[in-house]
N, C-alpha and C. Protein backbone atom coordinates (compact mmCIF):
# COMPACT_ATOMS: atom_id res chain seq x y z
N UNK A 1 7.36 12.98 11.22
CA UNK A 1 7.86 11.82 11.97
C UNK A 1 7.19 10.55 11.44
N UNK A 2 8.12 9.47 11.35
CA UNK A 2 7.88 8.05 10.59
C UNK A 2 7.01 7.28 11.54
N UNK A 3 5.51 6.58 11.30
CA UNK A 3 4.85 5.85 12.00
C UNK A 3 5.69 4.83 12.90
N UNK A 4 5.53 4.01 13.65
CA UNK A 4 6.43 3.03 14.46
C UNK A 4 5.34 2.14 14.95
N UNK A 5 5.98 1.14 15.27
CA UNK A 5 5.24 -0.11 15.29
C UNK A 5 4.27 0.01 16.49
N UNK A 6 2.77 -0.62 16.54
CA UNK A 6 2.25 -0.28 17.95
C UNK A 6 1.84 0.86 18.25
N UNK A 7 1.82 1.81 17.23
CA UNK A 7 1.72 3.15 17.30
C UNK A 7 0.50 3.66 16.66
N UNK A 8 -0.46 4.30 16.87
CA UNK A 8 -1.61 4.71 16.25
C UNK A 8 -1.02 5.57 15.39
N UNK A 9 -1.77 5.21 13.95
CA UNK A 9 -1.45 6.03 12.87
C UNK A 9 -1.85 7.83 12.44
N UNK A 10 -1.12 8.38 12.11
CA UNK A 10 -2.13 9.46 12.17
C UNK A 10 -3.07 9.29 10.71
N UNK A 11 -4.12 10.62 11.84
CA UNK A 11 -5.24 10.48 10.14
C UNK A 11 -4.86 11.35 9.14
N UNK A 12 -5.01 10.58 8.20
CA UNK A 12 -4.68 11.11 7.07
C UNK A 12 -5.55 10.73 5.74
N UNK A 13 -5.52 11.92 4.69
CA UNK A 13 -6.79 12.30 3.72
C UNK A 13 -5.65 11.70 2.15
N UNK A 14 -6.26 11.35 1.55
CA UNK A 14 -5.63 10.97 -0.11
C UNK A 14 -6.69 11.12 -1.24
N UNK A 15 -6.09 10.83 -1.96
CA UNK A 15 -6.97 11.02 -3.24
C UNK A 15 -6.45 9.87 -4.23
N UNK A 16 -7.51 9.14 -4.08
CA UNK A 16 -7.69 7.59 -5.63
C UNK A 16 -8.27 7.43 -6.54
N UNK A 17 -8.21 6.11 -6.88
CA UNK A 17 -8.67 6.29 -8.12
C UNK A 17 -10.38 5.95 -8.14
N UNK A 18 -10.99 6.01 -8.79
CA UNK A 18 -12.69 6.11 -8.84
C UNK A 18 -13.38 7.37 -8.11
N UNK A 19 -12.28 8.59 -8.02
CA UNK A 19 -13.03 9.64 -7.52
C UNK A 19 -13.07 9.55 -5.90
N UNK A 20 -12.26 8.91 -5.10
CA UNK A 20 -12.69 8.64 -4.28
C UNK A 20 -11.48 9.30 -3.05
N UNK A 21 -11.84 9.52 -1.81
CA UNK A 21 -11.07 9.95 -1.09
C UNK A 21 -11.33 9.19 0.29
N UNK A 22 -9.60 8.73 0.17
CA UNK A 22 -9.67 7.77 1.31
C UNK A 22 -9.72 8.62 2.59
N UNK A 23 -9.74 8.14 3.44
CA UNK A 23 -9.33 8.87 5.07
C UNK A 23 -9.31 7.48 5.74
N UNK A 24 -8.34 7.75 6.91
CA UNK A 24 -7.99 6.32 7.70
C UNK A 24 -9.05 6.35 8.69
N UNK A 25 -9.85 7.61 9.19
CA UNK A 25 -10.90 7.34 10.02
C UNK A 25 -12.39 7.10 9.39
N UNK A 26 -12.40 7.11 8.37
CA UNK A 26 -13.51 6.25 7.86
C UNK A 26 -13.61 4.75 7.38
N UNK A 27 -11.90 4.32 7.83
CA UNK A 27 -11.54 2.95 7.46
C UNK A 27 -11.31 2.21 8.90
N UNK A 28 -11.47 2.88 10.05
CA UNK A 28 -11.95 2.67 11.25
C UNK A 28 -13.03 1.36 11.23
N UNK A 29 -12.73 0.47 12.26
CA UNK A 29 -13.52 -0.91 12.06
C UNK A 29 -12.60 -1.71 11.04
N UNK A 30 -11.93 -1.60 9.90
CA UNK A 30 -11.40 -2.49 9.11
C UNK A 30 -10.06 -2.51 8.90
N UNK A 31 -9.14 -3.75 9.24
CA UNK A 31 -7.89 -3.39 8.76
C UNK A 31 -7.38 -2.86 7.43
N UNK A 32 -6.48 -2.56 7.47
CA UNK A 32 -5.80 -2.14 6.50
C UNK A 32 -4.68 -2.40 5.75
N UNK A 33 -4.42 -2.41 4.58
CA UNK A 33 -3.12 -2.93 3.73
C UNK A 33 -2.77 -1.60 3.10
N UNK A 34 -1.50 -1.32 3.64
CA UNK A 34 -0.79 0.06 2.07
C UNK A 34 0.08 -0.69 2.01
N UNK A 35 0.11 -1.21 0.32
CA UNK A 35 1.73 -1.19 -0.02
C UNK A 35 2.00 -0.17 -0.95
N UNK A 36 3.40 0.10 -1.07
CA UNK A 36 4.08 1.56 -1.60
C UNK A 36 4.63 0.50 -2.75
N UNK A 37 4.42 1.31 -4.01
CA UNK A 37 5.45 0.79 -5.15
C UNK A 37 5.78 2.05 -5.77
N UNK A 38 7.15 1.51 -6.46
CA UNK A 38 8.03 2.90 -7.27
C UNK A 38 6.72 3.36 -8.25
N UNK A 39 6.66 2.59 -9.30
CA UNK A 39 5.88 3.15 -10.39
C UNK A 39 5.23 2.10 -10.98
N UNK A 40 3.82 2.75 -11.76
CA UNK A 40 2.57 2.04 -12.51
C UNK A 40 3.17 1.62 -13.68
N UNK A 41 2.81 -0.07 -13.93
CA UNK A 41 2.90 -0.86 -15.09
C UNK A 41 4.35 -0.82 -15.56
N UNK A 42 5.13 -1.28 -14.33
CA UNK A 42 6.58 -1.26 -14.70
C UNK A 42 6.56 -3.32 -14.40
N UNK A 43 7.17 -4.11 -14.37
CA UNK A 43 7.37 -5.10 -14.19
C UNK A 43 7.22 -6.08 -12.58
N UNK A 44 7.81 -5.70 -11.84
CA UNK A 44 8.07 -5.62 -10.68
C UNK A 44 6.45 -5.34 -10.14
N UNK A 45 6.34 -3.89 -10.00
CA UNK A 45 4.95 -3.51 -9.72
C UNK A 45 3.72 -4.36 -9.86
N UNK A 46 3.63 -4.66 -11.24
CA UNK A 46 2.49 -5.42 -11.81
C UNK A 46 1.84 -6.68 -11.33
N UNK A 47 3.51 -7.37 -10.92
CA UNK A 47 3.16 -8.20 -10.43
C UNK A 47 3.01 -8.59 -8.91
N UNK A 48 3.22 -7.52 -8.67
CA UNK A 48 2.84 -7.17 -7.12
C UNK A 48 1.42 -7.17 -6.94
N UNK A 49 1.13 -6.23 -7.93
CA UNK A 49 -0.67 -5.84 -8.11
C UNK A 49 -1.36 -6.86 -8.24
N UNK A 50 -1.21 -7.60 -9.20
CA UNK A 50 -1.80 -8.89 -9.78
C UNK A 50 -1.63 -10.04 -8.33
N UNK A 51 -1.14 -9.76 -7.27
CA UNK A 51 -0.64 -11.07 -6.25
C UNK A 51 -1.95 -10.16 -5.33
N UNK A 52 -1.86 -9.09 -5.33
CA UNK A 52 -3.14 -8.40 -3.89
C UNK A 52 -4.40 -8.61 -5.18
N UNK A 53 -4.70 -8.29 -6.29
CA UNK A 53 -5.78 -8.84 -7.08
C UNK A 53 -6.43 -10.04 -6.79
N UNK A 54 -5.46 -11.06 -7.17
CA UNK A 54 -5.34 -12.92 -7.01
C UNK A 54 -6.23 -12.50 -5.51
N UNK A 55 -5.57 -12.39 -4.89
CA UNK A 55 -6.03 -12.49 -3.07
C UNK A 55 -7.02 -11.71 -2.67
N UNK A 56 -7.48 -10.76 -3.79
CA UNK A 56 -8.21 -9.59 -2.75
C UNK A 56 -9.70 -10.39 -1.96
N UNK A 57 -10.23 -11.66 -2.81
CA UNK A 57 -11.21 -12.42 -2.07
C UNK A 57 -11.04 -12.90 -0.51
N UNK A 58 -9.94 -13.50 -0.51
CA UNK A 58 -9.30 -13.37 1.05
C UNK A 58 -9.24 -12.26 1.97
N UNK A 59 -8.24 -11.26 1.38
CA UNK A 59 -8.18 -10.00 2.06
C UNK A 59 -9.43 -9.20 2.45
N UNK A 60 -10.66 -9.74 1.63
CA UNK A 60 -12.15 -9.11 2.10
C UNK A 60 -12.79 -9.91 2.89
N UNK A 61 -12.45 -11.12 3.52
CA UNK A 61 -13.10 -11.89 4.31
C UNK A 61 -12.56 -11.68 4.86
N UNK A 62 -11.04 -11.24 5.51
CA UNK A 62 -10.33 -10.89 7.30
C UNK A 62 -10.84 -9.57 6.99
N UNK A 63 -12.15 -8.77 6.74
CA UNK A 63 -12.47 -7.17 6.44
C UNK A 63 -10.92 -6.65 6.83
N UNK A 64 -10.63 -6.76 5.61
CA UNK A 64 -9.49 -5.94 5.27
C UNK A 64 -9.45 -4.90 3.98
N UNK A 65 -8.92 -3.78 3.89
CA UNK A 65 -8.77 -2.95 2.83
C UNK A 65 -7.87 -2.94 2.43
N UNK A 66 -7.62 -2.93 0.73
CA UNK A 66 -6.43 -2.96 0.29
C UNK A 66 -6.39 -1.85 -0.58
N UNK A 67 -5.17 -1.11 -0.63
CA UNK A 67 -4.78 0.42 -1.16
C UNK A 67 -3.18 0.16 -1.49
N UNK A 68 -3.01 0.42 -2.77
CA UNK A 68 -1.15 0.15 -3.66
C UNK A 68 -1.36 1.80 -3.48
N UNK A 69 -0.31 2.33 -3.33
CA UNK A 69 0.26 3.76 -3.16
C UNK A 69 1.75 4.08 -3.78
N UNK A 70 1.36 4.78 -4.88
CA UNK A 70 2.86 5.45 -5.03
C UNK A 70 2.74 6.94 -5.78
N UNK A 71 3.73 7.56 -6.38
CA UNK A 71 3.64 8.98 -6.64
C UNK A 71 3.35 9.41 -7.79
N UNK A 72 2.44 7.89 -8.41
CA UNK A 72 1.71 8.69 -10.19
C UNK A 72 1.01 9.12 -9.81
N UNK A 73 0.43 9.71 -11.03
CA UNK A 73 -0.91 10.43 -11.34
C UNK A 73 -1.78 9.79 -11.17
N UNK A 74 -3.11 10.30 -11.16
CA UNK A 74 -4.56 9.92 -10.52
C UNK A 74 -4.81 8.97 -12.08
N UNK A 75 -4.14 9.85 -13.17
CA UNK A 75 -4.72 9.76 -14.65
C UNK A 75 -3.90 7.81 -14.63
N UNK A 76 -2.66 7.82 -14.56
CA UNK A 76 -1.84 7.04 -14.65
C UNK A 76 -2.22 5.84 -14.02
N UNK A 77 -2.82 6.27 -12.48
CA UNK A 77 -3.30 4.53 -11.68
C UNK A 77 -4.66 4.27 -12.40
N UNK A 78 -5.37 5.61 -12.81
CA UNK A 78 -6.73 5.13 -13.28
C UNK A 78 -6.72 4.08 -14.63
N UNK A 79 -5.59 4.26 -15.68
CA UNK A 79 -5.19 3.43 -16.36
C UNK A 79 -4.33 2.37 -16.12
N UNK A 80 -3.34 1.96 -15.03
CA UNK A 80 -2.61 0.71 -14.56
C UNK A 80 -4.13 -0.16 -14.05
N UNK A 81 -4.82 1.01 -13.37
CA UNK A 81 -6.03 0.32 -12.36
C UNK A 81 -7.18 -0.90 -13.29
N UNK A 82 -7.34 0.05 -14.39
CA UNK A 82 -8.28 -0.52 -15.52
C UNK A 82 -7.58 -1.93 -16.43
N UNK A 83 -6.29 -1.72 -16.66
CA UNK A 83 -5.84 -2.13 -17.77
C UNK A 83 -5.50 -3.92 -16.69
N UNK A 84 -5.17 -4.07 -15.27
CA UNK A 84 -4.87 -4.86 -14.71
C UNK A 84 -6.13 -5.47 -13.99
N UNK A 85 -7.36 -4.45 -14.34
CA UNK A 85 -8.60 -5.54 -13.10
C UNK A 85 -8.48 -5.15 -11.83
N UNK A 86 -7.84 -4.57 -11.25
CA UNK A 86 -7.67 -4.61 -9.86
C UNK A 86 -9.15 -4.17 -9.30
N UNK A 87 -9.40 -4.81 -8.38
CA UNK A 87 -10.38 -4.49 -7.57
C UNK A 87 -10.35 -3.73 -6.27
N UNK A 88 -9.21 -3.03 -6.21
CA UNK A 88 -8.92 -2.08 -4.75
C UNK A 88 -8.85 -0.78 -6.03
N UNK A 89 -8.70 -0.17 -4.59
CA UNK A 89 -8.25 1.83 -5.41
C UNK A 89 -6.65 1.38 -5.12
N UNK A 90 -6.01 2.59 -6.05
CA UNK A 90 -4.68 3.34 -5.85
C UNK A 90 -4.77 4.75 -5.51
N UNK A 91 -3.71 4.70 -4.47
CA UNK A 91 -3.76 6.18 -4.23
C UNK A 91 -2.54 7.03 -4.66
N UNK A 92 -2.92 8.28 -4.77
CA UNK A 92 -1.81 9.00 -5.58
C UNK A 92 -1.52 9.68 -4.64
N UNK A 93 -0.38 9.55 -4.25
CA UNK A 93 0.70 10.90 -3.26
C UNK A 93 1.79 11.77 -3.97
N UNK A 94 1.21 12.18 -4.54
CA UNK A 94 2.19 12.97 -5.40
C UNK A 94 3.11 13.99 -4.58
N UNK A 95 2.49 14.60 -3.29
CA UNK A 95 2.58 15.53 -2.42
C UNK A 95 3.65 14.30 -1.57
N UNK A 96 3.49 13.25 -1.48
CA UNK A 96 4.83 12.21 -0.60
C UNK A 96 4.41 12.66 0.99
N UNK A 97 3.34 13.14 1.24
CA UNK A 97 2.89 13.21 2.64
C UNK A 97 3.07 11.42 3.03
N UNK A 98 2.01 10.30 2.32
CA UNK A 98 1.69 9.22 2.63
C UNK A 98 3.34 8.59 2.68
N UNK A 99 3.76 8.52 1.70
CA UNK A 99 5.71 8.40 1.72
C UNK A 99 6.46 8.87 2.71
N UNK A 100 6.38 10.11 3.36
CA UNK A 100 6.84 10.44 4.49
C UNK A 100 6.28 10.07 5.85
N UNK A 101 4.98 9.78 5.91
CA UNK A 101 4.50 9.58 7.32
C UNK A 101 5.29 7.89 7.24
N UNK A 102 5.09 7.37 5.94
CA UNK A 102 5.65 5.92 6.62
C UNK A 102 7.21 6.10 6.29
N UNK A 103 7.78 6.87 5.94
CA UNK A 103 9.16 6.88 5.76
C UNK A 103 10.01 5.71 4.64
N UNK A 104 8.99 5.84 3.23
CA UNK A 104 9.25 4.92 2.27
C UNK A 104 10.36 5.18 0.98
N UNK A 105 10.33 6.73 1.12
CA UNK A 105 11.15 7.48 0.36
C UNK A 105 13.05 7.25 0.60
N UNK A 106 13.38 6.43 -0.08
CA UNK A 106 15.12 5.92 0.12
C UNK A 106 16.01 6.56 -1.08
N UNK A 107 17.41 6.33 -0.52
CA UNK A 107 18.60 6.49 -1.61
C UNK A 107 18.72 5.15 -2.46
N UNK A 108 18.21 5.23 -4.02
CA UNK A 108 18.50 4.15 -4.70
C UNK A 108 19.30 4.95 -5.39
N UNK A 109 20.13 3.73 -6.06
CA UNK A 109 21.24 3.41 -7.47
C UNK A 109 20.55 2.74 -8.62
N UNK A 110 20.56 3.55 -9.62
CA UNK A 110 20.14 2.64 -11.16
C UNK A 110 21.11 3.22 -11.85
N UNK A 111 21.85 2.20 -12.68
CA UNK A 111 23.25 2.20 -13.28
C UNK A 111 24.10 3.47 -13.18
N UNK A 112 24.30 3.59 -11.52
CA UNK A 112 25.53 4.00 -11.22
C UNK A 112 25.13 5.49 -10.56
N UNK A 113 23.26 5.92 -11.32
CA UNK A 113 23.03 7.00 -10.66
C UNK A 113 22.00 7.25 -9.52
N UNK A 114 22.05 8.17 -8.51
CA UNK A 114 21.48 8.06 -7.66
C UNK A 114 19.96 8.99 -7.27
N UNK A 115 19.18 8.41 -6.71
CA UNK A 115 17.73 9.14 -6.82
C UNK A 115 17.32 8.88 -5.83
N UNK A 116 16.12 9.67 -5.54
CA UNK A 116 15.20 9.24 -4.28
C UNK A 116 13.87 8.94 -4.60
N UNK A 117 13.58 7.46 -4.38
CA UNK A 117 12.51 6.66 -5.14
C UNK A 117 12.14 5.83 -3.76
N UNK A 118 10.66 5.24 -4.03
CA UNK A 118 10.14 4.20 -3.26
C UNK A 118 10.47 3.35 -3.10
N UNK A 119 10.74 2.76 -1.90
CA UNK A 119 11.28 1.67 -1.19
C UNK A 119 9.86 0.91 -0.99
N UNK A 120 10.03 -0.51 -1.76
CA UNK A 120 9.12 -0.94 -2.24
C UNK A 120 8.38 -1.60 -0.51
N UNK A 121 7.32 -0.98 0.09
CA UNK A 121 6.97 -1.65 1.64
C UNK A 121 5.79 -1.97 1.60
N UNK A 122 5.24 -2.63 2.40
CA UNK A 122 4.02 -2.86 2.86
C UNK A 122 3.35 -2.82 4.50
N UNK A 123 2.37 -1.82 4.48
CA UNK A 123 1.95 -1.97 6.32
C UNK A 123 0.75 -2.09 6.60
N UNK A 124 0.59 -2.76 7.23
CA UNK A 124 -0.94 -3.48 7.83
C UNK A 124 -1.49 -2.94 9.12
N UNK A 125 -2.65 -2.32 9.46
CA UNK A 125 -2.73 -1.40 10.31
C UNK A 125 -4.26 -1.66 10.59
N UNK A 126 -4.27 -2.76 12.10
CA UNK A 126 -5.52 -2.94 12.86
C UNK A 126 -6.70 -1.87 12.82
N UNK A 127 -7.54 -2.79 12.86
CA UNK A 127 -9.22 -1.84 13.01
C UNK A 127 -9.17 -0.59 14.00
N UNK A 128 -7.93 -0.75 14.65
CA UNK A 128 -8.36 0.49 15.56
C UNK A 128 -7.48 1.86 15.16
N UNK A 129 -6.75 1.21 13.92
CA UNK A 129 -5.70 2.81 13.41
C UNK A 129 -4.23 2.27 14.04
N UNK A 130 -4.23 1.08 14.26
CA UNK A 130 -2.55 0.95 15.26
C UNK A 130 -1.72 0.43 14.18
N UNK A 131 -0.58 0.78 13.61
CA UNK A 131 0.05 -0.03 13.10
C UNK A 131 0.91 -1.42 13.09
N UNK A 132 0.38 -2.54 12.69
CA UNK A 132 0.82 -3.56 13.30
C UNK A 132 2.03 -4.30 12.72
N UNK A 133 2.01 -4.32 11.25
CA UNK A 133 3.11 -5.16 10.45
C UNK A 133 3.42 -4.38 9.84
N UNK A 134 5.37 -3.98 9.47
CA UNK A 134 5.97 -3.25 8.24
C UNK A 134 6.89 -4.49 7.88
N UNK A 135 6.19 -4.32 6.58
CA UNK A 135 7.63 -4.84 5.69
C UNK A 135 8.36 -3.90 4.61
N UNK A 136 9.33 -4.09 4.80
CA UNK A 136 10.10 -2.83 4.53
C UNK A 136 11.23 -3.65 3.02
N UNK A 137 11.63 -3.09 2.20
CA UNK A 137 12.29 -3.44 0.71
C UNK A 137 11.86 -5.03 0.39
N UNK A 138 10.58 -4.96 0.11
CA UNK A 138 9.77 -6.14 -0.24
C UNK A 138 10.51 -6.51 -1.40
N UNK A 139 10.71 -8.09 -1.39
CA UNK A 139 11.22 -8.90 -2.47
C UNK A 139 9.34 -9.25 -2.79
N UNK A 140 9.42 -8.92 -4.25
CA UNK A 140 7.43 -9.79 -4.18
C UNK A 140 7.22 -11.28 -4.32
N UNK A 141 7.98 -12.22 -4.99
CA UNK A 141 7.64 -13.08 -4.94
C UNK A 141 7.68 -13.68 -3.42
N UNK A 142 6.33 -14.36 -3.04
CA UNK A 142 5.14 -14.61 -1.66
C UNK A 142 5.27 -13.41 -0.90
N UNK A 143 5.50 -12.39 -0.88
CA UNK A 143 5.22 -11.49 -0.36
C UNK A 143 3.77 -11.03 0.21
N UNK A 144 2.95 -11.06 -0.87
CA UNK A 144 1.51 -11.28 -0.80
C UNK A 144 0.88 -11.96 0.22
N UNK A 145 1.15 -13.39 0.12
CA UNK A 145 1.37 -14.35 1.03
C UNK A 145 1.71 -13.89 2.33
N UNK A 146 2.24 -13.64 2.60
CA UNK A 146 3.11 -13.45 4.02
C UNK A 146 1.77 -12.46 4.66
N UNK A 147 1.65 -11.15 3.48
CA UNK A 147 0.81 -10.10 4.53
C UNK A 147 -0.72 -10.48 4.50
N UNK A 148 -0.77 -11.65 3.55
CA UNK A 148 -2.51 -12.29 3.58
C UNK A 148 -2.07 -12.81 5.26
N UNK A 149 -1.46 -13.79 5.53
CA UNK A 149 -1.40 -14.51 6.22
C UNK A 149 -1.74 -13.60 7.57
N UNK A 150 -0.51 -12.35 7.58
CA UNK A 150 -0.72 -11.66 8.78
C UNK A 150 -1.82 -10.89 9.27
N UNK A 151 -3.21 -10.80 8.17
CA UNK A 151 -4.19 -10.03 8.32
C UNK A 151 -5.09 -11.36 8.73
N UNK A 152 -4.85 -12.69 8.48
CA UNK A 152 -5.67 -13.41 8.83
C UNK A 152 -5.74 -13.68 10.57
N UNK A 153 -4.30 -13.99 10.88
CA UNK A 153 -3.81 -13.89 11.95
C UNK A 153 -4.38 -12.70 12.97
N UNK A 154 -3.83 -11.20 12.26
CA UNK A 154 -4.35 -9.74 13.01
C UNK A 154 -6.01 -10.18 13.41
N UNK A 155 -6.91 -10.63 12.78
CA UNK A 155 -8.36 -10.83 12.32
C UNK A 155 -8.75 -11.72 13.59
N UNK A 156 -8.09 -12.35 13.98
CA UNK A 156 -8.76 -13.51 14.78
C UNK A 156 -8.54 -13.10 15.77
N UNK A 157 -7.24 -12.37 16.37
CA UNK A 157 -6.50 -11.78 17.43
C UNK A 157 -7.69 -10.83 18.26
């Protein structure tokens, strides 16, 4: 069943990049950022990455965590991760548990054929595990923007 707004998230375990394993109850006390992208070092993506990079100085002063999630390899983000600077982890769901609890997995069309790929979202999820903001088939340009803004906002609240 798909998280819903206002709704405590369930806990849930992943695996990123630097060896590291997230869990949402050790991220308890700090908000949270997942955005979901299709795939590593494709166009679109990159510059998604590079907009939560730009910002991540902000996003660590509203103690916020930031985590890009999609269904490469550990090997694959560890090289998008390196090759772009990013200063957050990526997490790998290869298993689409993290894709299914938020219900990111859609019917796309690429020239004419059809697949089931990431629906490019983002969700922001208060210090206490509640989910507060989805944005759902993110256009990126200010996108970034928008969910800096709403963690600054969540932060003061």
């Amino acid at each position: 069943m798909a998280v819903e707004l206002d709704q405590s998230v369930p806990a849930f375990q992943a695996e990123a990049t630097s060896g590291k394993q997230i869990s949402l109850e050790a991220l308890k006390g700090r908000q949270v950022v997942l955005y979901f992208y299709p795939k590593d070092s494709t166009p679109g993506c990159t510059t998604e990455g590079q907009g939560f990079r730009d910002h991540y100085a902000a996003f660590q002063a509203t103690d916020t965590e930031v985590f890009g999630v999609s269904r490469d390899s550990l090997k694959s983000h560890e090289n998008f991760k390196c090759k772009q600077a990013f200063p957050f982890e990526l997490i790998s769901d290869k298993d689409e548990a993290l894709c299914q609890l938020f219900d990111v997995i859609k019917l796309k069309k690429l020239y004419g054929k059809e697949y089931l790929g990431v629906d490019r979202s983002t969700f922001l999820i208060d210090k206490d595990g509640v989910l507060r903001q989805a944005w759902r088939g993110v256009k990126v340009p200010g996108h970034v923007e928008a969910v800096l803004a709403q963690a600054q906002a969540l932060s003061k609240a």
